[in-house]
N, C-alpha and C. Protein backbone atom coordinates (compact mmCIF):
# COMPACT_ATOMS: atom_id res chain seq x y z
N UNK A 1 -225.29 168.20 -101.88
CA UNK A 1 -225.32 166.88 -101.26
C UNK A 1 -224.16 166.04 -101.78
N UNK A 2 -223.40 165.72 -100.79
CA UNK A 2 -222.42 164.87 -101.12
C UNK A 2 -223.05 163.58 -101.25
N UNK A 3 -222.61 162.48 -102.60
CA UNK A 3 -222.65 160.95 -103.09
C UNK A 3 -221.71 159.95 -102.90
N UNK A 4 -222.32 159.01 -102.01
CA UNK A 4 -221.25 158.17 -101.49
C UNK A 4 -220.87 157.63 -102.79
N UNK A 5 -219.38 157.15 -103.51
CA UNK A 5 -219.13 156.03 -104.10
C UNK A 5 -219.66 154.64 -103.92
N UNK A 6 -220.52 154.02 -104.53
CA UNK A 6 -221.24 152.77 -104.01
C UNK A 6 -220.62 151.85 -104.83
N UNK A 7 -220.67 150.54 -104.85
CA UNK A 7 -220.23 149.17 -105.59
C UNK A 7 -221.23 148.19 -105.25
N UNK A 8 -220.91 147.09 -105.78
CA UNK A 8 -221.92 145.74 -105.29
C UNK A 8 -220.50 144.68 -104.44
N UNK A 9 -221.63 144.56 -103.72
CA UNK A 9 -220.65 143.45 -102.90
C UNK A 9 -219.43 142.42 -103.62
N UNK A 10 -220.22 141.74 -104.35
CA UNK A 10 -219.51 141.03 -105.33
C UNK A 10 -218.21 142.24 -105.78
N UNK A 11 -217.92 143.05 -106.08
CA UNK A 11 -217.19 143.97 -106.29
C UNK A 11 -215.88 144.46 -105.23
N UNK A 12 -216.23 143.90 -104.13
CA UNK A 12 -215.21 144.35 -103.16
C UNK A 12 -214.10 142.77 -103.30
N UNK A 13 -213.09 143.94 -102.65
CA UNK A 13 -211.91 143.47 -102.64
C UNK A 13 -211.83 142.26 -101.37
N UNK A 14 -211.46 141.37 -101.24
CA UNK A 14 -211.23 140.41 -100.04
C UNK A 14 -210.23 141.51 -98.87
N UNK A 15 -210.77 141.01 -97.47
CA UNK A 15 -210.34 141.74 -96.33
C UNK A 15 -210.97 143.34 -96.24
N UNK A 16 -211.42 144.06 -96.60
CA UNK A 16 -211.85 145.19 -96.89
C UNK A 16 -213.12 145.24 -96.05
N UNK A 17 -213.14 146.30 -95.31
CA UNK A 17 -214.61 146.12 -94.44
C UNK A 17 -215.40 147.13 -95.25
N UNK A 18 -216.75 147.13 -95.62
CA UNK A 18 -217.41 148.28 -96.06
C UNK A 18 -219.14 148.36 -95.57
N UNK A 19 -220.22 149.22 -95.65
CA UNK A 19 -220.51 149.40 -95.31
C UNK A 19 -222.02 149.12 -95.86
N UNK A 20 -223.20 148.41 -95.88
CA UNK A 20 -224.41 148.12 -96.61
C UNK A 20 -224.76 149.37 -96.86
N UNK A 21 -225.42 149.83 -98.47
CA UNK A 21 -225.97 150.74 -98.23
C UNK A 21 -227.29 150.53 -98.61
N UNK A 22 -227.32 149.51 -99.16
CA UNK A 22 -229.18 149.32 -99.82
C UNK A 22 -229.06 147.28 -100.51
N UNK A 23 -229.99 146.80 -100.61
CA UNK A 23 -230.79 146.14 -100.65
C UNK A 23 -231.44 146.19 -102.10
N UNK A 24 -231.14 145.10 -103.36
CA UNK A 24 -231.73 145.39 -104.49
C UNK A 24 -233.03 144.60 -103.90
N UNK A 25 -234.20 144.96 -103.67
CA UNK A 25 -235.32 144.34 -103.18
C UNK A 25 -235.91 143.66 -104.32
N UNK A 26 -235.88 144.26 -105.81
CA UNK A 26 -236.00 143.17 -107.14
C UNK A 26 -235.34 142.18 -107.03
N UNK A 27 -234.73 141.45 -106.38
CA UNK A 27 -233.73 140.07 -106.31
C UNK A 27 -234.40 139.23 -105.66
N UNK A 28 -234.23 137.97 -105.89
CA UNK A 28 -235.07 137.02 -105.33
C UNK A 28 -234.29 136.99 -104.22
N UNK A 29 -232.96 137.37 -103.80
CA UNK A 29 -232.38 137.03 -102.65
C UNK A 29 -232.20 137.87 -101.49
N UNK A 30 -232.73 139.03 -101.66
CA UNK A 30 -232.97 140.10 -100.75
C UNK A 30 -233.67 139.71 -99.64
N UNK A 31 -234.75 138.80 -99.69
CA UNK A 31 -235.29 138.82 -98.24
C UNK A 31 -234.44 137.60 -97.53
N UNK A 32 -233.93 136.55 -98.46
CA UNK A 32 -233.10 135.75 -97.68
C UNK A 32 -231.86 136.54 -96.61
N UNK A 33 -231.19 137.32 -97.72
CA UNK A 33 -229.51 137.94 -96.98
C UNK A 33 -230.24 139.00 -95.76
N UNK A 34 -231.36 139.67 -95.78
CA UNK A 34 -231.90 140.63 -94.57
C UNK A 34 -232.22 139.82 -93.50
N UNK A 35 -233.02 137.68 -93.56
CA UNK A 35 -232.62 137.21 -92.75
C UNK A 35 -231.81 137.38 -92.15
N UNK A 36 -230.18 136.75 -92.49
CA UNK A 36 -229.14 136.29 -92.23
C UNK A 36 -228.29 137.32 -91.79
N UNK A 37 -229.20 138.73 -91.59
CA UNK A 37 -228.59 139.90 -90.83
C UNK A 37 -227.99 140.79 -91.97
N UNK A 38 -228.12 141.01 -93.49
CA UNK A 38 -227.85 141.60 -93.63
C UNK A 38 -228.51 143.22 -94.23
N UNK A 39 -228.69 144.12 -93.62
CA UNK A 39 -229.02 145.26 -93.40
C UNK A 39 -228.46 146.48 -94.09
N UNK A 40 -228.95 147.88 -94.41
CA UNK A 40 -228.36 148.75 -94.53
C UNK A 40 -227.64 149.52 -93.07
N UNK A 41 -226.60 150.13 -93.15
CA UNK A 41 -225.86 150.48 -92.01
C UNK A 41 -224.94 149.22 -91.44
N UNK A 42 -224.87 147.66 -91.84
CA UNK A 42 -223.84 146.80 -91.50
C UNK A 42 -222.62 146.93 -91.84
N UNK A 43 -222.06 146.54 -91.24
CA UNK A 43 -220.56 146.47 -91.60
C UNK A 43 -220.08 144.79 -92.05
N UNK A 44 -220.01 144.74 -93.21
CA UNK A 44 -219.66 143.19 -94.13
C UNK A 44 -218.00 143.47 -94.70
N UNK A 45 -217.53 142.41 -94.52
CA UNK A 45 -216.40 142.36 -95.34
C UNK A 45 -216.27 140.50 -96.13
N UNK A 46 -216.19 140.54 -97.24
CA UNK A 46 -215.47 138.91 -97.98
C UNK A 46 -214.38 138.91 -97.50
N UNK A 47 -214.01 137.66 -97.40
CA UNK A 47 -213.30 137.17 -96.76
C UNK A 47 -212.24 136.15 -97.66
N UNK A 48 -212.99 135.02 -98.03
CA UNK A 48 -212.17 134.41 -98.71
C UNK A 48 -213.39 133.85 -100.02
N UNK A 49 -212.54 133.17 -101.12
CA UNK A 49 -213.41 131.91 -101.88
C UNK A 49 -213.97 133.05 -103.20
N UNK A 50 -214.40 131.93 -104.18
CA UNK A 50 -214.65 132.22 -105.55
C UNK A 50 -216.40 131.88 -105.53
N UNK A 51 -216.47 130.87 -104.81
CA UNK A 51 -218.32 130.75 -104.96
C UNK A 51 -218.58 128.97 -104.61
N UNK A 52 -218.63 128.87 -102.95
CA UNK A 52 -219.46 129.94 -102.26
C UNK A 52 -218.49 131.10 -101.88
N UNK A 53 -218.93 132.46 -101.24
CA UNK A 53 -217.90 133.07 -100.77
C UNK A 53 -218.49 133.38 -99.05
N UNK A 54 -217.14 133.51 -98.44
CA UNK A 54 -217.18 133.87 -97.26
C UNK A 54 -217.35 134.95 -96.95
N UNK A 55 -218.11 135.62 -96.28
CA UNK A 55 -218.32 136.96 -96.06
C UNK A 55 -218.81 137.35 -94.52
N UNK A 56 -218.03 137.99 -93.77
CA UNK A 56 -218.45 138.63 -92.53
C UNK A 56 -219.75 139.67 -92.29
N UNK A 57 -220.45 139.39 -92.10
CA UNK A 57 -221.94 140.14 -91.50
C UNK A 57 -221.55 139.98 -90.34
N UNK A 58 -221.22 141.44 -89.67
CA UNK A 58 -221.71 141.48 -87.76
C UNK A 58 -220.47 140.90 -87.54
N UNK A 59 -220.85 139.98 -86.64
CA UNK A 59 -219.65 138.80 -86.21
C UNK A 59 -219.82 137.53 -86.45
N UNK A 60 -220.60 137.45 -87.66
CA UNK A 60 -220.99 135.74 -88.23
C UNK A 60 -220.14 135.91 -89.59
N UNK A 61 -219.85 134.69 -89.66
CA UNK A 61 -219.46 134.47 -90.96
C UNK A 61 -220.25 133.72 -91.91
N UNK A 62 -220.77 133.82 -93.07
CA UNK A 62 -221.58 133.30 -93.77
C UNK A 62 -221.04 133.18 -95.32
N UNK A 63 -221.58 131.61 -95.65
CA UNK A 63 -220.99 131.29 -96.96
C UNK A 63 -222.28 131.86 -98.05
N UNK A 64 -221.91 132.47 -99.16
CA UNK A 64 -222.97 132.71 -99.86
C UNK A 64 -222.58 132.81 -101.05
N UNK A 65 -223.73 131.94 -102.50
CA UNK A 65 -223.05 132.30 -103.44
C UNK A 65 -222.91 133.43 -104.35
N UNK A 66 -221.82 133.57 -105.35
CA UNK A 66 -221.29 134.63 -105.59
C UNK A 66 -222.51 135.36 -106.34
N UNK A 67 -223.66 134.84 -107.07
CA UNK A 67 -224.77 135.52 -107.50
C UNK A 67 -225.58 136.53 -106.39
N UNK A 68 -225.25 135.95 -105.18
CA UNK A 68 -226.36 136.43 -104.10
C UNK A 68 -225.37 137.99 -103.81
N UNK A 69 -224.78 137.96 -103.85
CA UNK A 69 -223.15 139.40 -103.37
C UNK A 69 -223.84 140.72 -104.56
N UNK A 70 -224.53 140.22 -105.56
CA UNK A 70 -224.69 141.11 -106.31
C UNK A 70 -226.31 142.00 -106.21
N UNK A 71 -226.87 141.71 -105.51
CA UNK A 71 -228.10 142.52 -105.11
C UNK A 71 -227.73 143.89 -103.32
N UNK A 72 -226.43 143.08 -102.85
CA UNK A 72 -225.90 144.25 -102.02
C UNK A 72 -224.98 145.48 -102.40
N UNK A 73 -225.37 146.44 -102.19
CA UNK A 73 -224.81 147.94 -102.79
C UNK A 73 -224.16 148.11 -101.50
N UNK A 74 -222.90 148.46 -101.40
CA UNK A 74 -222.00 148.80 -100.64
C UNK A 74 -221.17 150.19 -100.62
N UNK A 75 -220.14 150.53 -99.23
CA UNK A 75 -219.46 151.58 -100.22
C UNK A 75 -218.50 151.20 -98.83
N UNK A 76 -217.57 151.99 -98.98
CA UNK A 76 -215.90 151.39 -98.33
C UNK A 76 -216.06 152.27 -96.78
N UNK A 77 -215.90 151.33 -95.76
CA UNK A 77 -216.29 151.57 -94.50
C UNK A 77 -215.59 152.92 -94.14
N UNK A 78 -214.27 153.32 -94.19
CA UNK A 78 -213.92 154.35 -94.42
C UNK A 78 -214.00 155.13 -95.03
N UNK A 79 -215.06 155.69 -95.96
CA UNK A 79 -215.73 156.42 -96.87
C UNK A 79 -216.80 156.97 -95.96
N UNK A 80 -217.64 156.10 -95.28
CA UNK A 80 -218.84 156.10 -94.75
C UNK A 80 -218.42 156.88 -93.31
N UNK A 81 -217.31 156.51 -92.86
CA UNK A 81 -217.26 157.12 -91.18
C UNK A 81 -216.32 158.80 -91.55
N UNK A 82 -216.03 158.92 -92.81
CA UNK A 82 -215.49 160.04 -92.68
C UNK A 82 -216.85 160.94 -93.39
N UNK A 83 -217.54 160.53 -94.39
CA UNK A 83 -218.74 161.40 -94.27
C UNK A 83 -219.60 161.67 -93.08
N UNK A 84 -220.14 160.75 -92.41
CA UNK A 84 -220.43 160.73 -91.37
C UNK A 84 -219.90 161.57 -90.33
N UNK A 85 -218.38 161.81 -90.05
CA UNK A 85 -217.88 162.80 -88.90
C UNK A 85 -218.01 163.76 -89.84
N UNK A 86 -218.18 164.36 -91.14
CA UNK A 86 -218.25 165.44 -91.71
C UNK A 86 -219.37 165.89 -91.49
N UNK A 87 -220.58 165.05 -91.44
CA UNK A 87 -222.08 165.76 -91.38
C UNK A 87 -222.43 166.30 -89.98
N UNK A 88 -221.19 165.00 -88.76
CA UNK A 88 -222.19 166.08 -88.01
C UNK A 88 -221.08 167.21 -87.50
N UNK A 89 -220.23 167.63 -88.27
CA UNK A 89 -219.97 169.56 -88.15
C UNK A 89 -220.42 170.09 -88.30
């Protein structure tokens, strides 16, 4: 079984699109950000700012602070679509 490289949101680079992979559901802010659309399988990228930060969910942009970035586990959108065309060979 191949292991995606994962990070926390807070961790990504500005402009960089990557890919949700999980949800720390121990966080008090997990059920807020699954409101506000954010999901495993989304595609999020930060955008700009130190805290609040800007961050693309979907096609919304949403300010959030930099504590809340750290309960999303991510991994680099191009990581995800090349495993993905690998699995289904």
């Amino acid at each position: 079984m191949i292991r995606q490289a994962t990070f926390s949101l807070e961790e990504s680079p500005r402009r960089v699109s990557n890919r949700v992979v999980s949800l720390d559901d121990s966080s008090e802010w997990a059920s807020h950000l699954r409101r506000v659309g954010f999901h495993e399988g989304v595609e999020v990228m930060v955008l700009s700012g130190r805290d609040p930060v800007m961050v693309r969910c979907q096609n919304s942009c949403i300010a959030l602070r930099r504590c809340m970035l750290e309960c999303v586990r991510v991994c680099a959108l191009q990581e995800a679509q090349c495993r993905a065309s690998r699995a289904g060979k």
